[in-house]
Protein backbone atom coordinates (compact mmCIF):
# COMPACT_ATOMS: atom_id res chain seq x y z
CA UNK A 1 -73.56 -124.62 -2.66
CA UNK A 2 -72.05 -124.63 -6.17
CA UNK A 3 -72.60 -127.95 -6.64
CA UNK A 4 -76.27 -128.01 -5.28
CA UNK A 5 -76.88 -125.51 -8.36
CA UNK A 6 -75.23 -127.49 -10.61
CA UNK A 7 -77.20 -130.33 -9.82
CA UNK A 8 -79.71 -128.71 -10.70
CA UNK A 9 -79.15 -126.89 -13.33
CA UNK A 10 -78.19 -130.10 -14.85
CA UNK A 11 -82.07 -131.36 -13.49
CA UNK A 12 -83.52 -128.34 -15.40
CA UNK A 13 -82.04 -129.58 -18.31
CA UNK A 14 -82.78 -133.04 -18.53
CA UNK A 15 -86.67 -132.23 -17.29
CA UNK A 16 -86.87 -129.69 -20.07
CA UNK A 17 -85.11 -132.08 -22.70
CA UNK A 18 -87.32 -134.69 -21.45
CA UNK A 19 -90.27 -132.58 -21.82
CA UNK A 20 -89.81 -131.86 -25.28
CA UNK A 21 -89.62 -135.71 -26.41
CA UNK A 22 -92.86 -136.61 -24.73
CA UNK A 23 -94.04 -133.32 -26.52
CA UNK A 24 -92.97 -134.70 -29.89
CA UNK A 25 -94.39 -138.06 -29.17
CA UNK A 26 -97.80 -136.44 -27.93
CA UNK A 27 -98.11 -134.58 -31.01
CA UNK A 28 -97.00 -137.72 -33.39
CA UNK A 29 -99.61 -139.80 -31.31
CA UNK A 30 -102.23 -137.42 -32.03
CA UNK A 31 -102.21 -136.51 -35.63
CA UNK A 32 -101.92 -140.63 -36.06
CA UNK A 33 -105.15 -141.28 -33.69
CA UNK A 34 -106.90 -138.57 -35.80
CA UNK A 35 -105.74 -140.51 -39.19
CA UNK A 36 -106.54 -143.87 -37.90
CA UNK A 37 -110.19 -142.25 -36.77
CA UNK A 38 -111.15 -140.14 -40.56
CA UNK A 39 -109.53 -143.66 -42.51
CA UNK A 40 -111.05 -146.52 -40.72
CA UNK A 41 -114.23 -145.71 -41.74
CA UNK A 42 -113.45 -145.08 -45.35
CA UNK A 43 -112.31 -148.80 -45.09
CA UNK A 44 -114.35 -151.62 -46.61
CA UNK A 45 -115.57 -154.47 -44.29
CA UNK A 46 -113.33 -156.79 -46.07
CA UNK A 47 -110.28 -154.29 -45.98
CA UNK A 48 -110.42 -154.28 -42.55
CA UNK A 49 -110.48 -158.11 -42.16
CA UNK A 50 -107.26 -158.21 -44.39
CA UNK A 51 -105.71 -155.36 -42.22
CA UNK A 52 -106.69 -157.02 -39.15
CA UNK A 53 -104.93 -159.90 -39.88
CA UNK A 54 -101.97 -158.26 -41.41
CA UNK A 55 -101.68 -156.12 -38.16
CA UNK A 56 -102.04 -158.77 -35.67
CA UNK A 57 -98.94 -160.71 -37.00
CA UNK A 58 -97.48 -157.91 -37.35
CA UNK A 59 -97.66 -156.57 -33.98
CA UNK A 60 -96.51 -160.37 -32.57
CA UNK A 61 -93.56 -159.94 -34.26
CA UNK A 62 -92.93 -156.60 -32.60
CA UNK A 63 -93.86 -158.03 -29.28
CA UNK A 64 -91.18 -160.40 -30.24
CA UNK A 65 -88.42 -158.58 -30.44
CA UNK A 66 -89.90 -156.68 -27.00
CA UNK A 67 -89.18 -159.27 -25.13
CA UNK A 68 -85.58 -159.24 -25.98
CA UNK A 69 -85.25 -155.59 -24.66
CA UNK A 70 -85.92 -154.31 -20.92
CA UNK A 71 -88.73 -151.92 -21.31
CA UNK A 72 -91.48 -150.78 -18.30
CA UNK A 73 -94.32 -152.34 -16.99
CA UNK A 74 -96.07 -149.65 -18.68
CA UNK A 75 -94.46 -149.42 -22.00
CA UNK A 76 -96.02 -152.89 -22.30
CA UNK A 77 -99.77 -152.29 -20.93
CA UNK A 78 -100.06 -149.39 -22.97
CA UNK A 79 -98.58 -151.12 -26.36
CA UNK A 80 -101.30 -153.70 -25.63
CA UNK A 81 -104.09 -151.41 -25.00
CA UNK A 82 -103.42 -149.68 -28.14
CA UNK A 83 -103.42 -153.02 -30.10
CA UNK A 84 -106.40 -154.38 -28.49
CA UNK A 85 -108.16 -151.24 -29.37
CA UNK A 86 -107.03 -151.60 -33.02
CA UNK A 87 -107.92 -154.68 -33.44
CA UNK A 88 -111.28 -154.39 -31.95
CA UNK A 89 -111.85 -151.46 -33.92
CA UNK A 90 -111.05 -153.32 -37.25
CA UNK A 91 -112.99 -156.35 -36.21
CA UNK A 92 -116.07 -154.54 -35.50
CA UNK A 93 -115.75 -152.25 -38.89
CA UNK A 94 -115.16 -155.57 -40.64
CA UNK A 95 -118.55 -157.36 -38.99
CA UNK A 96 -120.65 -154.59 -40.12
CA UNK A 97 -119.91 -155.90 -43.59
CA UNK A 98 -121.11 -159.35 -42.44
């Protein structure tokens, strides 16, 4: 029976621990999607062209070094959403210019 509560005790903690990262990394997310949504359209057309290019090669290198390291099926659909969205979003801001 002892053991049983340890086990969980030892649950609680790691749930609660693991609740408070994702909490951090929520909140991080957040205040950068905000940024990235007030800046983007203070950008000039051609600004975001030279970001957009910057970014992409940027973001292959990271997908680079990715592959070297086991991450989830997920981490990797969700780091490609967010670049596709990016990259749309610059690409579009930069056409209005055109």
């Amino acid at each position: 029976m002892a053991d049983s509560k340890d086990v969980l005790s030892v649950l609680k903690s790691q749930v609660a621990e693991t609740t408070i990262k994702i909490s951090h990394l929520a909140a991080r997310s957040l205040v950068m999607q905000k940024f990235i949504e007030l800046a983007l359209p203070k950008l000039t057309p051609a600004q975001c062209g030279e970001i957009h290019g910057v970014l992409r090669q940027v973001l292959e290198d990271v997908m680079t070094v990715m592959d070297d390291v086991t991450l989830p099926g997920a981490y990797h659909a969700a780091f490609l959403d967010k670049t596709n969205e990016m990259l749309r979003a610059l690409e579009k801001r930069q056409a209005e210019g055109e």
